[in-house]
PDB file of N, CA and C in Angstrom:
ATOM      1  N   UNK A   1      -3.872  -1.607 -19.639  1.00  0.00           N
ATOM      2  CA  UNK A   1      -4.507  -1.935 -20.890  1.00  0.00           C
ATOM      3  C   UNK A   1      -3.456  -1.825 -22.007  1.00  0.00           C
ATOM      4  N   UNK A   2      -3.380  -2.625 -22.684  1.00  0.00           N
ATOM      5  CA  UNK A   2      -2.257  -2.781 -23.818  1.00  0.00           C
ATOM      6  C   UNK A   2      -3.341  -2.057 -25.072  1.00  0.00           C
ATOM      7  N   UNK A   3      -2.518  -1.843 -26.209  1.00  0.00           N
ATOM      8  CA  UNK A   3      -3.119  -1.101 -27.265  1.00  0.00           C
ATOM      9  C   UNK A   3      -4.107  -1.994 -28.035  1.00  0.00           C
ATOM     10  N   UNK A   4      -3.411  -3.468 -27.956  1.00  0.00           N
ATOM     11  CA  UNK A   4      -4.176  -4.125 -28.270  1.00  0.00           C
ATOM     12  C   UNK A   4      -6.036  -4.331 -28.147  1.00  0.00           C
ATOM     13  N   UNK A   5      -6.213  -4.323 -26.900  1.00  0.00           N
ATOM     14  CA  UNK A   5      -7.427  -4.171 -26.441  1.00  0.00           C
ATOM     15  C   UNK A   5      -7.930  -3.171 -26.778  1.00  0.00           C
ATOM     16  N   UNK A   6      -7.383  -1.593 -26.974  1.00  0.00           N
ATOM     17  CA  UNK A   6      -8.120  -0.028 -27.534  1.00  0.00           C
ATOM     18  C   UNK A   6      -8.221  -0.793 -29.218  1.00  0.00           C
ATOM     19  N   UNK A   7      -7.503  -1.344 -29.354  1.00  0.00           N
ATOM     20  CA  UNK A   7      -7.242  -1.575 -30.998  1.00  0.00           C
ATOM     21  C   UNK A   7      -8.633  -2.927 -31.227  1.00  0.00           C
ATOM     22  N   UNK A   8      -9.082  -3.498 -30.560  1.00  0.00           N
ATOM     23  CA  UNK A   8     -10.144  -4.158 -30.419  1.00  0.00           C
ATOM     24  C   UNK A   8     -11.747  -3.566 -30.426  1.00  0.00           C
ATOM     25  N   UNK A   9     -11.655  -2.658 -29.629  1.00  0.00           N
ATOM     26  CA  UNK A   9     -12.836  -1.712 -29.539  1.00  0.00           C
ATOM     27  C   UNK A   9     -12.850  -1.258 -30.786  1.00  0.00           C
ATOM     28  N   UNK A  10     -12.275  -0.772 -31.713  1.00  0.00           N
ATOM     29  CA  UNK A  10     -11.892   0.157 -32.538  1.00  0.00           C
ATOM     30  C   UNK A  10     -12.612  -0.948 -33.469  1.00  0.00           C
ATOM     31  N   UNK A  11     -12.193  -2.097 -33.896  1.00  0.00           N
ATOM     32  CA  UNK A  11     -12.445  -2.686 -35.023  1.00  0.00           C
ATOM     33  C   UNK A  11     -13.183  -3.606 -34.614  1.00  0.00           C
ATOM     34  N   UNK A  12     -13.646  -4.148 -33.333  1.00  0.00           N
ATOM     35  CA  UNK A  12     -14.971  -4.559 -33.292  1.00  0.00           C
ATOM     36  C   UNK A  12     -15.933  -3.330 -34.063  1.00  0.00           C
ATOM     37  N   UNK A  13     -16.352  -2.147 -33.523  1.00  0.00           N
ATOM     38  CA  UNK A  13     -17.105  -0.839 -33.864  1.00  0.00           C
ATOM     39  C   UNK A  13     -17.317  -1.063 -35.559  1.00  0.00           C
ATOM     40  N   UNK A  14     -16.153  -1.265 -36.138  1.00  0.00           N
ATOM     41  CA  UNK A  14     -16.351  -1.113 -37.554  1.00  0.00           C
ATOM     42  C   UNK A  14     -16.897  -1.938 -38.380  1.00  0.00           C
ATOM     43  N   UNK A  15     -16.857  -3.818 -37.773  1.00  0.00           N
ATOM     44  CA  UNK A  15     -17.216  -4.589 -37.771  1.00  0.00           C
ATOM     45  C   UNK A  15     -18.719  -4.184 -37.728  1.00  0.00           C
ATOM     46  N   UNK A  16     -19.243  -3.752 -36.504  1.00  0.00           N
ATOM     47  CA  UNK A  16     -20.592  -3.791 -36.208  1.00  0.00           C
ATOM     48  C   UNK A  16     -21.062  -3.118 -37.121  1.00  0.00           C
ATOM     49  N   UNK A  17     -20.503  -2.054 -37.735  1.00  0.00           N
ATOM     50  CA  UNK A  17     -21.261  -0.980 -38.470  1.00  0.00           C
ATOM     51  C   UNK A  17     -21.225  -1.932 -40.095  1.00  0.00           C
ATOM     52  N   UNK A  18     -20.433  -2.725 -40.147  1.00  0.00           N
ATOM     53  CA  UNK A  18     -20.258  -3.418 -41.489  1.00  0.00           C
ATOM     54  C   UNK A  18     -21.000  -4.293 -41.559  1.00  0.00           C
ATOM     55  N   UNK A  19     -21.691  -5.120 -40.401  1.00  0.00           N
ATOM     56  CA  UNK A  19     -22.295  -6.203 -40.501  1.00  0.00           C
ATOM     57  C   UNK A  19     -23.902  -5.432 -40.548  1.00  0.00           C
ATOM     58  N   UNK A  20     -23.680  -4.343 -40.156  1.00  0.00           N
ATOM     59  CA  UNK A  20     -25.494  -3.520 -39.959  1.00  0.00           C
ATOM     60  C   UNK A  20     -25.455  -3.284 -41.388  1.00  0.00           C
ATOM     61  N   UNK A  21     -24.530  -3.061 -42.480  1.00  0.00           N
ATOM     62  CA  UNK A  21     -24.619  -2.056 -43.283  1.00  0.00           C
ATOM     63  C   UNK A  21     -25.005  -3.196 -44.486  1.00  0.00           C
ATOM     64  N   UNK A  22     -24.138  -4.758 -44.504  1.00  0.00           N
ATOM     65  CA  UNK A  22     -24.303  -5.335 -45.259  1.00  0.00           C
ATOM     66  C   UNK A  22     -25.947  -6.106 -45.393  1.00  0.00           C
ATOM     67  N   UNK A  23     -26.496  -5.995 -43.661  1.00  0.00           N
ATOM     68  CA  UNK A  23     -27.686  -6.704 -43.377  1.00  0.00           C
ATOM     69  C   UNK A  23     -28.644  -5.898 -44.212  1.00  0.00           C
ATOM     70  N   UNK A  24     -28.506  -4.578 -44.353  1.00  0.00           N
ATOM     71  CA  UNK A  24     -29.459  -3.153 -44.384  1.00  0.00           C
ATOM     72  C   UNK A  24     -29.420  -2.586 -45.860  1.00  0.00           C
ATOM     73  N   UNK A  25     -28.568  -3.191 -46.482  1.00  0.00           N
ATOM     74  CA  UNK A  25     -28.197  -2.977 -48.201  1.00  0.00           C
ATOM     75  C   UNK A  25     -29.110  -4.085 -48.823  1.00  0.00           C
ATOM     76  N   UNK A  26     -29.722  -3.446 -49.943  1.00  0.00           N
ATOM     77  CA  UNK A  26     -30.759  -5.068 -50.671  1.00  0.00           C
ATOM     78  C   UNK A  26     -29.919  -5.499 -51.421  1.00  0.00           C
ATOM     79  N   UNK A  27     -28.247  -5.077 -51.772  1.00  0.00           N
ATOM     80  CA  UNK A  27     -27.635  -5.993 -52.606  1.00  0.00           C
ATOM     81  C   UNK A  27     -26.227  -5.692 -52.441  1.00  0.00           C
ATOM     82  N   UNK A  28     -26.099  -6.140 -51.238  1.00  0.00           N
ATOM     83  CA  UNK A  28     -24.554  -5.680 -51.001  1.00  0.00           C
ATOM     84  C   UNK A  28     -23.397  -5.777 -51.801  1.00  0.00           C
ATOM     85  N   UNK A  29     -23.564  -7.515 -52.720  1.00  0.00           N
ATOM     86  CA  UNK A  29     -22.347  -8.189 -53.348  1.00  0.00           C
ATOM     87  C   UNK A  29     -22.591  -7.066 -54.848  1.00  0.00           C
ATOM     88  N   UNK A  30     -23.426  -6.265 -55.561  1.00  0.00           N
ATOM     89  CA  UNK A  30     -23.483  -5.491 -56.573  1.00  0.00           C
ATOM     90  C   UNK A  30     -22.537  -4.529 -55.690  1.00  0.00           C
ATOM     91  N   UNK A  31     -22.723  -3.759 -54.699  1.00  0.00           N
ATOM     92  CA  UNK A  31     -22.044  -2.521 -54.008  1.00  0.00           C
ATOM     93  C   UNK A  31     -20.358  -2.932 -54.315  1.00  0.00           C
ATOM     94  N   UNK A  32     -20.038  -4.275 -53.447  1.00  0.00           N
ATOM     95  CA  UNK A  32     -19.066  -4.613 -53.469  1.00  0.00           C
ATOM     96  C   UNK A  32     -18.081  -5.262 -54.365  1.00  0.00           C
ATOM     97  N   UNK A  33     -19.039  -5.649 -55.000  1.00  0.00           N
ATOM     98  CA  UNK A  33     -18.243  -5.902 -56.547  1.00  0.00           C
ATOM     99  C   UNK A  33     -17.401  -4.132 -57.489  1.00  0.00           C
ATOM    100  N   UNK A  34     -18.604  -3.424 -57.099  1.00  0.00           N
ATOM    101  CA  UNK A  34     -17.994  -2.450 -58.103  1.00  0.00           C
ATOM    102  C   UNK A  34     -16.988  -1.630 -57.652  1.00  0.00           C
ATOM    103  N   UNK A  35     -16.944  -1.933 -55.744  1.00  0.00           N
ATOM    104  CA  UNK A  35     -16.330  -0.708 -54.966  1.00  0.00           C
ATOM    105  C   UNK A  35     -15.092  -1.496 -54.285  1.00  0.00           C
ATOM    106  N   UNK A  36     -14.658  -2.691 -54.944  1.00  0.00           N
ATOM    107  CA  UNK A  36     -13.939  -3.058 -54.302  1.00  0.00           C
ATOM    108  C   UNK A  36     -12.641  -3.036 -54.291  1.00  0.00           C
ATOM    109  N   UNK A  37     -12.256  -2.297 -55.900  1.00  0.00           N
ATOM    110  CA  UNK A  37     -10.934  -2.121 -56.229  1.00  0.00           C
ATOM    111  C   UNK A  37     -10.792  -0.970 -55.566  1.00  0.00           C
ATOM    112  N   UNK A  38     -11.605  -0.020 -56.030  1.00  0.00           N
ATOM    113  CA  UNK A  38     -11.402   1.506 -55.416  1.00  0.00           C
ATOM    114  C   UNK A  38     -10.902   1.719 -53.849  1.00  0.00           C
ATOM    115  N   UNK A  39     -11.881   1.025 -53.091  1.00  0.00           N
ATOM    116  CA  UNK A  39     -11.557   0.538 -51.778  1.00  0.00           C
ATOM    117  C   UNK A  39      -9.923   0.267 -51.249  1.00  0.00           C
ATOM    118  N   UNK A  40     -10.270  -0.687 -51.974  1.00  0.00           N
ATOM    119  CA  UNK A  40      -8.380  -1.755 -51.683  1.00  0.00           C
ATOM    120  C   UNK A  40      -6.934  -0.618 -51.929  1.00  0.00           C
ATOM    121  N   UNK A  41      -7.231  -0.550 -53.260  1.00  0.00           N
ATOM    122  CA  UNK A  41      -6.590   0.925 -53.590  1.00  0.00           C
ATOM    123  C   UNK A  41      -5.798   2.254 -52.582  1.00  0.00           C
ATOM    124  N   UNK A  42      -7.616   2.652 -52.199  1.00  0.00           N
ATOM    125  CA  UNK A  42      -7.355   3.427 -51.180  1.00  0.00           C
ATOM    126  C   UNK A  42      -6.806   3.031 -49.967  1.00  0.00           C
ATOM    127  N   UNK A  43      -7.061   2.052 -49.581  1.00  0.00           N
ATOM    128  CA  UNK A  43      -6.663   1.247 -48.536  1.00  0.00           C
ATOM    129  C   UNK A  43      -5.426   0.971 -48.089  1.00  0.00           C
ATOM    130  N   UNK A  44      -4.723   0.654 -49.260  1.00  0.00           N
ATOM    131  CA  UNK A  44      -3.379   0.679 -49.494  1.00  0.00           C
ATOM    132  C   UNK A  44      -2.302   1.644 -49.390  1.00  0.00           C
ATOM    133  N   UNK A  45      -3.091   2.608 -50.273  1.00  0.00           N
ATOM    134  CA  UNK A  45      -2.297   3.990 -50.275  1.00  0.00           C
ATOM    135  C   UNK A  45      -2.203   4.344 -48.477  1.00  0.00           C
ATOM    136  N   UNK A  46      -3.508   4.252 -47.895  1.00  0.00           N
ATOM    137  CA  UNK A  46      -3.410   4.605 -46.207  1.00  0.00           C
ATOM    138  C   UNK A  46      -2.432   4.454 -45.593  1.00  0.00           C
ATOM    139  N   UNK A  47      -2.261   2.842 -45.936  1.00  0.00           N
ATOM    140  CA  UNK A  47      -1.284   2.350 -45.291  1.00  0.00           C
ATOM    141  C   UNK A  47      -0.053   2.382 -45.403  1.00  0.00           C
ATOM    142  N   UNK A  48       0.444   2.399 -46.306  1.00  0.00           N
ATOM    143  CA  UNK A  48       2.037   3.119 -46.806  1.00  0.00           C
ATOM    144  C   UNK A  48       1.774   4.556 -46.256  1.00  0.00           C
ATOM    145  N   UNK A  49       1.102   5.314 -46.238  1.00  0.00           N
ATOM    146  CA  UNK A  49       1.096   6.623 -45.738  1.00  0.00           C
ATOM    147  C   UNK A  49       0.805   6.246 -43.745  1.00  0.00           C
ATOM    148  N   UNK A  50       0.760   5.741 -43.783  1.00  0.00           N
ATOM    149  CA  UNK A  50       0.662   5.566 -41.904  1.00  0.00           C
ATOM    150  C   UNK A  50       2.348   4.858 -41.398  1.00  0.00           C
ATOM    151  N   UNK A  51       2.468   4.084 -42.843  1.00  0.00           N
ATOM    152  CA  UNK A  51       3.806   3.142 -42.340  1.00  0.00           C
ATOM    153  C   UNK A  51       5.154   4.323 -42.216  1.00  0.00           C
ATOM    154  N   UNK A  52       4.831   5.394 -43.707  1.00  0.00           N
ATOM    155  CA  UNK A  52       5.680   6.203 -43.834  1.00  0.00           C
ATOM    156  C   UNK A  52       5.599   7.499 -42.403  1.00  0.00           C
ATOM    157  N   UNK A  53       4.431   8.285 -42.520  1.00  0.00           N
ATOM    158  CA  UNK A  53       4.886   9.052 -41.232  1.00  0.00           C
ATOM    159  C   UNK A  53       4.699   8.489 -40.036  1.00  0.00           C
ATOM    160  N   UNK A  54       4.344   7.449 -39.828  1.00  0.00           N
ATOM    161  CA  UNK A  54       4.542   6.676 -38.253  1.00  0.00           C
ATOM    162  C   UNK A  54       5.625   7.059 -37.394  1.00  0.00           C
ATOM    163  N   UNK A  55       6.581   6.415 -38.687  1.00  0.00           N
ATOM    164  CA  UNK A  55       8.020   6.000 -38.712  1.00  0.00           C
ATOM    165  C   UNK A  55       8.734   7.645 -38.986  1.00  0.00           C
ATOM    166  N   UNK A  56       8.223   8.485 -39.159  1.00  0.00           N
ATOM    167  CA  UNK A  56       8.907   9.783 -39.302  1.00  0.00           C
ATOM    168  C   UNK A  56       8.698  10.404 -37.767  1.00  0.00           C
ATOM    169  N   UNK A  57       7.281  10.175 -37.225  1.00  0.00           N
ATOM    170  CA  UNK A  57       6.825  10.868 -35.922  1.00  0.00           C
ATOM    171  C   UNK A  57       7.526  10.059 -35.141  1.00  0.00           C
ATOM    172  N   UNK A  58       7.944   9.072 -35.088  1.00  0.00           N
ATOM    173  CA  UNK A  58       8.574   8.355 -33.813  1.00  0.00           C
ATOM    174  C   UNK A  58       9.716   8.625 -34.005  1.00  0.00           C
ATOM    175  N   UNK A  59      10.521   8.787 -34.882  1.00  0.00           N
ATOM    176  CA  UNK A  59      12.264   8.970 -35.387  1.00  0.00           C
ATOM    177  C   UNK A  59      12.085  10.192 -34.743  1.00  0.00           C
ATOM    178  N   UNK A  60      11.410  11.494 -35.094  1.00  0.00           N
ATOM    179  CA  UNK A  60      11.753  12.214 -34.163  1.00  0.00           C
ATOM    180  C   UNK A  60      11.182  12.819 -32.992  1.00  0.00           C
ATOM    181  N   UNK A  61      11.062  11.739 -32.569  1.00  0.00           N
ATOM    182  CA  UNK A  61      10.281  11.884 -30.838  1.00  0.00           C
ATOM    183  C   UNK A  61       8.912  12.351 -30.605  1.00  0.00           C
ATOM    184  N   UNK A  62       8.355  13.101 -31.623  1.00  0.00           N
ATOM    185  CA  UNK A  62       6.873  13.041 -31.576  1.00  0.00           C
ATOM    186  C   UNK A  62       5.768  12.094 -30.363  1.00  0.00           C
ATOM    187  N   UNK A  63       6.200  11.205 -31.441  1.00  0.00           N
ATOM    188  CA  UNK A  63       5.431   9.713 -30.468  1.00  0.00           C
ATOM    189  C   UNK A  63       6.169   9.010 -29.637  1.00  0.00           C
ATOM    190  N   UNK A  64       5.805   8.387 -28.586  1.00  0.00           N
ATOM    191  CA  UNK A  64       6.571   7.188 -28.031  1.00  0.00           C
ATOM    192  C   UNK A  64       5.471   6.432 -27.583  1.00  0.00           C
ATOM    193  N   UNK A  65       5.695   5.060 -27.173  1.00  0.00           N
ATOM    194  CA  UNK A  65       4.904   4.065 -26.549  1.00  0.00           C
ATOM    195  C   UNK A  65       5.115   3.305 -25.359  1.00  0.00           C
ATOM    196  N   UNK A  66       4.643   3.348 -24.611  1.00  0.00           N
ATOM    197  CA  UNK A  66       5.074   2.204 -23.121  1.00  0.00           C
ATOM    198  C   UNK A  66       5.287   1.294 -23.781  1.00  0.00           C
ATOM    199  N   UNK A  67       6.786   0.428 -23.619  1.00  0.00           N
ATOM    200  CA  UNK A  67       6.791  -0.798 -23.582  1.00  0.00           C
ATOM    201  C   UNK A  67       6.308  -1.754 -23.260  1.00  0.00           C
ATOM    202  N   UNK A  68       5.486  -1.844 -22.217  1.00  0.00           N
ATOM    203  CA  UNK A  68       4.583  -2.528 -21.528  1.00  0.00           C
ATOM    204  C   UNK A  68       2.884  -2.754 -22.597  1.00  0.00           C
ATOM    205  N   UNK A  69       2.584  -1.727 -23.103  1.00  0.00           N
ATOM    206  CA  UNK A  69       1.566  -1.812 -23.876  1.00  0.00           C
ATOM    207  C   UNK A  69       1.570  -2.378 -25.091  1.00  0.00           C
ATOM    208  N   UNK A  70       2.705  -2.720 -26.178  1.00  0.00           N
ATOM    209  CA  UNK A  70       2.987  -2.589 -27.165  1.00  0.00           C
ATOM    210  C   UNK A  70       3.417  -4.668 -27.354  1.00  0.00           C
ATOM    211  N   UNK A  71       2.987  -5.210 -28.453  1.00  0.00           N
ATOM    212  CA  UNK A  71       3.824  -6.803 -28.436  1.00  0.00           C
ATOM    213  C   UNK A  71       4.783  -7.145 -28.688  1.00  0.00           C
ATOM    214  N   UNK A  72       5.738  -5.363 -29.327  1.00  0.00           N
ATOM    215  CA  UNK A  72       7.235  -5.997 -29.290  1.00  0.00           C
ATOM    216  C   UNK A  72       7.499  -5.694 -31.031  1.00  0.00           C
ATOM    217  N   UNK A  73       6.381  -5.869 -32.188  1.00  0.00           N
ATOM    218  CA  UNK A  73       6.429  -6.143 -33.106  1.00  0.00           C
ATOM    219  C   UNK A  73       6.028  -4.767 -33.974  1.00  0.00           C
ATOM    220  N   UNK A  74       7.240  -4.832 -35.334  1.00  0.00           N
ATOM    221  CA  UNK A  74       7.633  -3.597 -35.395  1.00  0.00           C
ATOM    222  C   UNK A  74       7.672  -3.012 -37.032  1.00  0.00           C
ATOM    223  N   UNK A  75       6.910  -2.408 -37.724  1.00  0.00           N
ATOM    224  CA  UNK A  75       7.403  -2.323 -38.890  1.00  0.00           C
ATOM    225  C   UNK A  75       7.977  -1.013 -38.888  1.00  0.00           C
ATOM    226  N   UNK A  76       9.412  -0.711 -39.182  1.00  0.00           N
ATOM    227  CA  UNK A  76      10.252   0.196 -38.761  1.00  0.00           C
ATOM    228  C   UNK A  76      10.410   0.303 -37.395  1.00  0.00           C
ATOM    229  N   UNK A  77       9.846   1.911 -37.095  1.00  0.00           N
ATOM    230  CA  UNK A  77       9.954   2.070 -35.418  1.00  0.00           C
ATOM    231  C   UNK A  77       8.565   2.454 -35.133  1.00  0.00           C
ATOM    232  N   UNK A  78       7.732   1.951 -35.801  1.00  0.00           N
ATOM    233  CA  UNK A  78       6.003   1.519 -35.590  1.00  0.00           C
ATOM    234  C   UNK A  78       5.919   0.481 -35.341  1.00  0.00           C
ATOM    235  N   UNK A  79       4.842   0.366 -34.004  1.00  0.00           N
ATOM    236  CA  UNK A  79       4.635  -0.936 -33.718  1.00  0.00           C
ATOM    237  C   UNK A  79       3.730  -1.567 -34.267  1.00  0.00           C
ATOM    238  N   UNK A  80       3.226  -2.875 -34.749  1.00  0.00           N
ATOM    239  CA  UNK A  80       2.151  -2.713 -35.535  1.00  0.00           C
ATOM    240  C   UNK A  80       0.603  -2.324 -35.032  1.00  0.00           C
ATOM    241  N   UNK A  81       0.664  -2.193 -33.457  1.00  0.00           N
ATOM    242  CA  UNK A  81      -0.437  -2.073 -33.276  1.00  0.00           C
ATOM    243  C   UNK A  81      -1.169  -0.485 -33.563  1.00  0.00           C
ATOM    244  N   UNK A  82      -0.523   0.381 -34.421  1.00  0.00           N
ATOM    245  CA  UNK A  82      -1.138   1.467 -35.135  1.00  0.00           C
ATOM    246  C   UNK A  82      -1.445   0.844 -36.031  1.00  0.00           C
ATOM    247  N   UNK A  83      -1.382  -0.024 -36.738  1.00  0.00           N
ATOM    248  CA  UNK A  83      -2.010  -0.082 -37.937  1.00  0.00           C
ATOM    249  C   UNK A  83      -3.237  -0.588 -38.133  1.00  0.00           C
ATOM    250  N   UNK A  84      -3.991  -0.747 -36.969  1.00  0.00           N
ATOM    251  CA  UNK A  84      -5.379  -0.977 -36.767  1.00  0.00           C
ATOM    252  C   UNK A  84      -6.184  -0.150 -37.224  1.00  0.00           C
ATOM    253  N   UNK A  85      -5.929   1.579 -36.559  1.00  0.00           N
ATOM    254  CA  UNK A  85      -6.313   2.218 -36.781  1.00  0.00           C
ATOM    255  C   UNK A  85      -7.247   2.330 -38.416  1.00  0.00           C
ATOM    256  N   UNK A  86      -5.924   2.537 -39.293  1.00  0.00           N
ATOM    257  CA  UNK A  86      -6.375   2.627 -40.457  1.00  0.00           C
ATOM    258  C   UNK A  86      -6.927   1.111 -40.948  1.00  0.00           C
ATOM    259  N   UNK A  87      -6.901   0.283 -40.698  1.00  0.00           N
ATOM    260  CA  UNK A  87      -7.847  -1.333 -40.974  1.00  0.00           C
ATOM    261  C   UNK A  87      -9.213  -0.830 -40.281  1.00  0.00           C
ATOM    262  N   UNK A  88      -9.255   0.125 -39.047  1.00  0.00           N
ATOM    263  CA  UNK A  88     -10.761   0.091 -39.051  1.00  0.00           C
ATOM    264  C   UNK A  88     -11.213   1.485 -39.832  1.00  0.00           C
ATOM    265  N   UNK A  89     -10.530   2.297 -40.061  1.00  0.00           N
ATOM    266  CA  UNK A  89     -11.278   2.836 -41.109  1.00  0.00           C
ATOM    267  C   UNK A  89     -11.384   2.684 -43.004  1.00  0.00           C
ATOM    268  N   UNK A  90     -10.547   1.550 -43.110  1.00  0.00           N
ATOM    269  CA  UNK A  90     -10.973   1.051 -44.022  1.00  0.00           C
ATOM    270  C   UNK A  90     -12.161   0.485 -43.911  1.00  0.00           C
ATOM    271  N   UNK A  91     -12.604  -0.141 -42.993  1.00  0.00           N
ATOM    272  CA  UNK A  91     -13.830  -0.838 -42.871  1.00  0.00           C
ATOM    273  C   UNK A  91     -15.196  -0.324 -42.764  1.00  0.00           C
ATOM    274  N   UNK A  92     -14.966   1.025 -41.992  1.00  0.00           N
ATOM    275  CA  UNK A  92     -15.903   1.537 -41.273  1.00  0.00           C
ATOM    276  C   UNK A  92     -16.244   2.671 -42.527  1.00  0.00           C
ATOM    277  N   UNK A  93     -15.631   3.035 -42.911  1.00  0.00           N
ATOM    278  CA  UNK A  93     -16.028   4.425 -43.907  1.00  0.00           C
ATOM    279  C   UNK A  93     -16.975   3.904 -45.385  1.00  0.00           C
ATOM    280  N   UNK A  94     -16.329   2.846 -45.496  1.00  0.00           N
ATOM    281  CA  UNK A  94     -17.221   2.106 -46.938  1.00  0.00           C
ATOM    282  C   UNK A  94     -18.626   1.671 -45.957  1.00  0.00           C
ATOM    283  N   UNK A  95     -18.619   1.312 -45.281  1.00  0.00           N
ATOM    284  CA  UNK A  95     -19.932   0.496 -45.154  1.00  0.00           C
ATOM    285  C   UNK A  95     -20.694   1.993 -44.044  1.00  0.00           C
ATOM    286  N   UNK A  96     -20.086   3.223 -43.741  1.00  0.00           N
ATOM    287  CA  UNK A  96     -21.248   4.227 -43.620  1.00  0.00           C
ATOM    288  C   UNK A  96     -21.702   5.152 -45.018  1.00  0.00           C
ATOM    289  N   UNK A  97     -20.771   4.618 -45.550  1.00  0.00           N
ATOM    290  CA  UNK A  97     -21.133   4.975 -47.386  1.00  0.00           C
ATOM    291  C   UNK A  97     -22.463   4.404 -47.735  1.00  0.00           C
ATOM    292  N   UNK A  98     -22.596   2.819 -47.284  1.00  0.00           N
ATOM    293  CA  UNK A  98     -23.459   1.861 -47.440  1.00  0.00           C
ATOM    294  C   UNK A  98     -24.579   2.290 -47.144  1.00  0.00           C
ATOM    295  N   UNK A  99     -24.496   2.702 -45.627  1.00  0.00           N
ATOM    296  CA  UNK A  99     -25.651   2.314 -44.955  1.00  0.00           C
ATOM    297  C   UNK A  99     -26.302   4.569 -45.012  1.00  0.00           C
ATOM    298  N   UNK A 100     -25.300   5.341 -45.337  1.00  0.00           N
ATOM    299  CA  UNK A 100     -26.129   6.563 -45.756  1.00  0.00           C
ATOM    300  C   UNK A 100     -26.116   6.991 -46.761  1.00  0.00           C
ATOM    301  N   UNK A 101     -24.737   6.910 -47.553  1.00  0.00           N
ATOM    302  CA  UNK A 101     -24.613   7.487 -49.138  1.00  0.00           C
ATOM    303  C   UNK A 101     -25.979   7.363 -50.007  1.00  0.00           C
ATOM    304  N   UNK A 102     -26.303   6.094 -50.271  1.00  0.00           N
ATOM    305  CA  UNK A 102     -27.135   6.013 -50.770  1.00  0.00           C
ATOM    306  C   UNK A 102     -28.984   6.456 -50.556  1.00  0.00           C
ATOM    307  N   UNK A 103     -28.753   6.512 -49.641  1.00  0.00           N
ATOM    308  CA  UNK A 103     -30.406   7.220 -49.259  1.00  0.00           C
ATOM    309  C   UNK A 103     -30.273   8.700 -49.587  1.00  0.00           C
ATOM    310  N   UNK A 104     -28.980   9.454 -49.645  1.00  0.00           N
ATOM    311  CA  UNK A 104     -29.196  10.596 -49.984  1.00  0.00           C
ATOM    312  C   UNK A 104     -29.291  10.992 -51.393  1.00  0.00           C
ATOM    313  N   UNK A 105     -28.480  10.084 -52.019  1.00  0.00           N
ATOM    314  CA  UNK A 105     -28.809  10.518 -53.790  1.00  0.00           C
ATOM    315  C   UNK A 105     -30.123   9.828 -53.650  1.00  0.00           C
ATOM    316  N   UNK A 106     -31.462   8.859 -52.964  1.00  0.00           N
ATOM    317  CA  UNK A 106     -32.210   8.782 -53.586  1.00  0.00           C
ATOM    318  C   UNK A 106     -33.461  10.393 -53.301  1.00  0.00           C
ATOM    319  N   UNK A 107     -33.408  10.430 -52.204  1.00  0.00           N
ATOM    320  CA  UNK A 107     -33.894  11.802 -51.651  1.00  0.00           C
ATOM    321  C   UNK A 107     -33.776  13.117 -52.660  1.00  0.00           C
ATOM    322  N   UNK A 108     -32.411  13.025 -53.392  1.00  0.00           N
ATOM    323  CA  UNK A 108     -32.808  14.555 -53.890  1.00  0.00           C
ATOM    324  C   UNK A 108     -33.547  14.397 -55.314  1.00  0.00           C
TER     325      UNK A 108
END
């Protein structure tokens, strides 16, 4: 199994939870209009922070990867297929915001 395919599961999952969350919201494009800079933002910052210690844990041996699993493709000495990771929790964390945040401020 290449990472690719774990990296599939991963962001199908977040997908699903995004497509439940947008179905299950009565006004998603208000949510997403207001949360979308904040989002991106954060999103960003992740990712420079995954690109930066990736590339620190593999420089010094921390991590390694089968060659065999990996497509070859590399930002630094990260392959890109970590950077899924954080693409599915960009995805996945806003839209369980969606689908619970809000029922709890209406509850109290």
């Amino acid at each position: 199994m290449t990472y690719w395919w774990l990296n599939l599961v991963f962001l199908a999952v977040a997908s699903a939870v995004l497509l439940a969350a947008v179905r299950l919201t009565p006004r998603p494009g208000r949510v997403v209009t207001r949360w979308a800079v904040p989002i991106a933002a954060a999103g960003a910052s992740v990712l420079v922070l995954t690109i930066v210690f990736d590339n620190v844990m593999i420089d010094i041996g921390l991590v390694s990867y089968a060659s065999s699993a990996i497509s070859g493709m590399f930002l630094g000495a990260a392959p890109v297929e970590d950077f899924a990771y954080p693409v599915a929790g960009m995805i996945l964390l806003p839209s369980l915001w969606l689908l619970f945040g809000r029922r709890g401020a209406r509850d109290r």
